[in-house]
Protein backbone atom coordinates (compact mmCIF):
# COMPACT_ATOMS: atom_id res chain seq x y z
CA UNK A 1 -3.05 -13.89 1.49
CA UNK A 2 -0.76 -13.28 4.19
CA UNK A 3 0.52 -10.69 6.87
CA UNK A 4 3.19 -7.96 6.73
CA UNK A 5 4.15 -5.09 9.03
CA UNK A 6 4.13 -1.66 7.28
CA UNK A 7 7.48 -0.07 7.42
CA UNK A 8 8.52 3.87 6.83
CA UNK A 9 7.91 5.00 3.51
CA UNK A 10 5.18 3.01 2.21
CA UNK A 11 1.96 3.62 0.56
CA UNK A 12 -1.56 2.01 0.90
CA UNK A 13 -0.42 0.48 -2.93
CA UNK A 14 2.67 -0.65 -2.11
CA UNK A 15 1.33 -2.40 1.35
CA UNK A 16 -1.14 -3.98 -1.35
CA UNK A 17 2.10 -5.60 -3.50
CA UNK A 18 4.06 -6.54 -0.89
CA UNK A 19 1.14 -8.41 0.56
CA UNK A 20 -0.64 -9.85 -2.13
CA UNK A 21 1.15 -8.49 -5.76
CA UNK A 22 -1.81 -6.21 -6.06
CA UNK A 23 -1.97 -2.52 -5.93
CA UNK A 24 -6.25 -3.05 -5.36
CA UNK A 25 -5.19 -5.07 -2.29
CA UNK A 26 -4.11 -1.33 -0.27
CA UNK A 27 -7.69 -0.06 -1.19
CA UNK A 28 -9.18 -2.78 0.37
CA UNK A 29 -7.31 -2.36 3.10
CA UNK A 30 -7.15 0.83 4.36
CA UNK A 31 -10.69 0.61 3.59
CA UNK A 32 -11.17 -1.78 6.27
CA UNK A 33 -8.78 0.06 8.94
CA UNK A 34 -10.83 2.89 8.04
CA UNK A 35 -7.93 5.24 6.81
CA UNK A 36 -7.48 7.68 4.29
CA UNK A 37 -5.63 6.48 0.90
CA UNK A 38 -4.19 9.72 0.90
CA UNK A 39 -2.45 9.53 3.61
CA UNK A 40 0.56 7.62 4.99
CA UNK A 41 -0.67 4.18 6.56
CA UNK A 42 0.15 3.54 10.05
CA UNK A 43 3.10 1.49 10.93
CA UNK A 44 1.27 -1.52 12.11
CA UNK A 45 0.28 -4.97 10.88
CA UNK A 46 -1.91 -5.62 8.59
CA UNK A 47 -3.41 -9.14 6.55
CA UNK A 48 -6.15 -10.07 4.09
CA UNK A 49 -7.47 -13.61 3.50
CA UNK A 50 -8.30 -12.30 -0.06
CA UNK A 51 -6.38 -13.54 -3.30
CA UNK A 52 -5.81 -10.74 -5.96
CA UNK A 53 -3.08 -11.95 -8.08
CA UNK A 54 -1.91 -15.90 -7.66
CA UNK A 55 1.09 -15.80 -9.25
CA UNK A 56 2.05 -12.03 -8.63
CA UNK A 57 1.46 -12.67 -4.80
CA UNK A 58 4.04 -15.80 -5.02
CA UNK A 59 6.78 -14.00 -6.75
CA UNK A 60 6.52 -10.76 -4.30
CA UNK A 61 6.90 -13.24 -1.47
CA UNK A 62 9.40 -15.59 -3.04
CA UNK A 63 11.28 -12.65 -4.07
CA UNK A 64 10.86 -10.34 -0.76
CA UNK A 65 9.28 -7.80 -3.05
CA UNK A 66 8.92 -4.87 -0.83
CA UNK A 67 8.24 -1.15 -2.48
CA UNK A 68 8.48 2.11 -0.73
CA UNK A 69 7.63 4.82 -3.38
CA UNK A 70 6.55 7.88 -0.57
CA UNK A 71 9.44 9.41 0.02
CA UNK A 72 10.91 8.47 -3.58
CA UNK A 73 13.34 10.98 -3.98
CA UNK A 74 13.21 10.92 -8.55
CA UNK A 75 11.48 14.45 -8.78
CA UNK A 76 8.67 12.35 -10.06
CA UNK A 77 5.56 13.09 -8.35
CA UNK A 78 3.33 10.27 -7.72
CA UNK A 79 1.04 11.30 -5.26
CA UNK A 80 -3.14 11.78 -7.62
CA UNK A 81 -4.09 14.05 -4.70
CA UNK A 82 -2.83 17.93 -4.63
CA UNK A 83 -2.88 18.45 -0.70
CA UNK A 84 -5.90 20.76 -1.33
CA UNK A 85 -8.27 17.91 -2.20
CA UNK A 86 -6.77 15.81 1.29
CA UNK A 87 -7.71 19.25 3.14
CA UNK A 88 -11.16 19.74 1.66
CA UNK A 89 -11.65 15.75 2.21
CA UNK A 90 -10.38 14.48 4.78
């Protein structure tokens, strides 16, 4: 439960961690803000009252756990959607 801005390089999952040490919580979420969970989030602020994970939710706070894994520059490709599925569904 809490309230985080979204910064540069984050995805709908990792807006889900940092908020609530959840991955489910970014579903939820762009869910309600109507977006796509293919694409980007906005940079804007987002919060849930809703309680995922307890004690994964403490630690990412106590620990300023914070993931940006779009523009992950590995070679690994993380993205589940080819961008011919986001063009045909968008």
């Amino acid at each position: 439960m809490g309230k985080t801005t979204i910064k540069q390089g984050q995805t709908w999952w990792d807006v889900g961690v940092e908020l609530t040490g959840a991955w489910e919580a970014g579903v939820d979420l762009a869910l309600a803000l109507g977006a796509s969970m293919t694409e980007p989030p906005p940079r804007t602020t987002v919060a849930t009252q809703q309680t995922y994970n307890k004690p994964m939710e403490r630690y990412c706070h106590a620990e300023g756990v914070s993931p940006a894994t779009l523009n992950d520059n590995t070679g690994i490709h993380w993205q589940i959607f080819a961008p011919s599925f986001n063009t045909i569904f968008r």
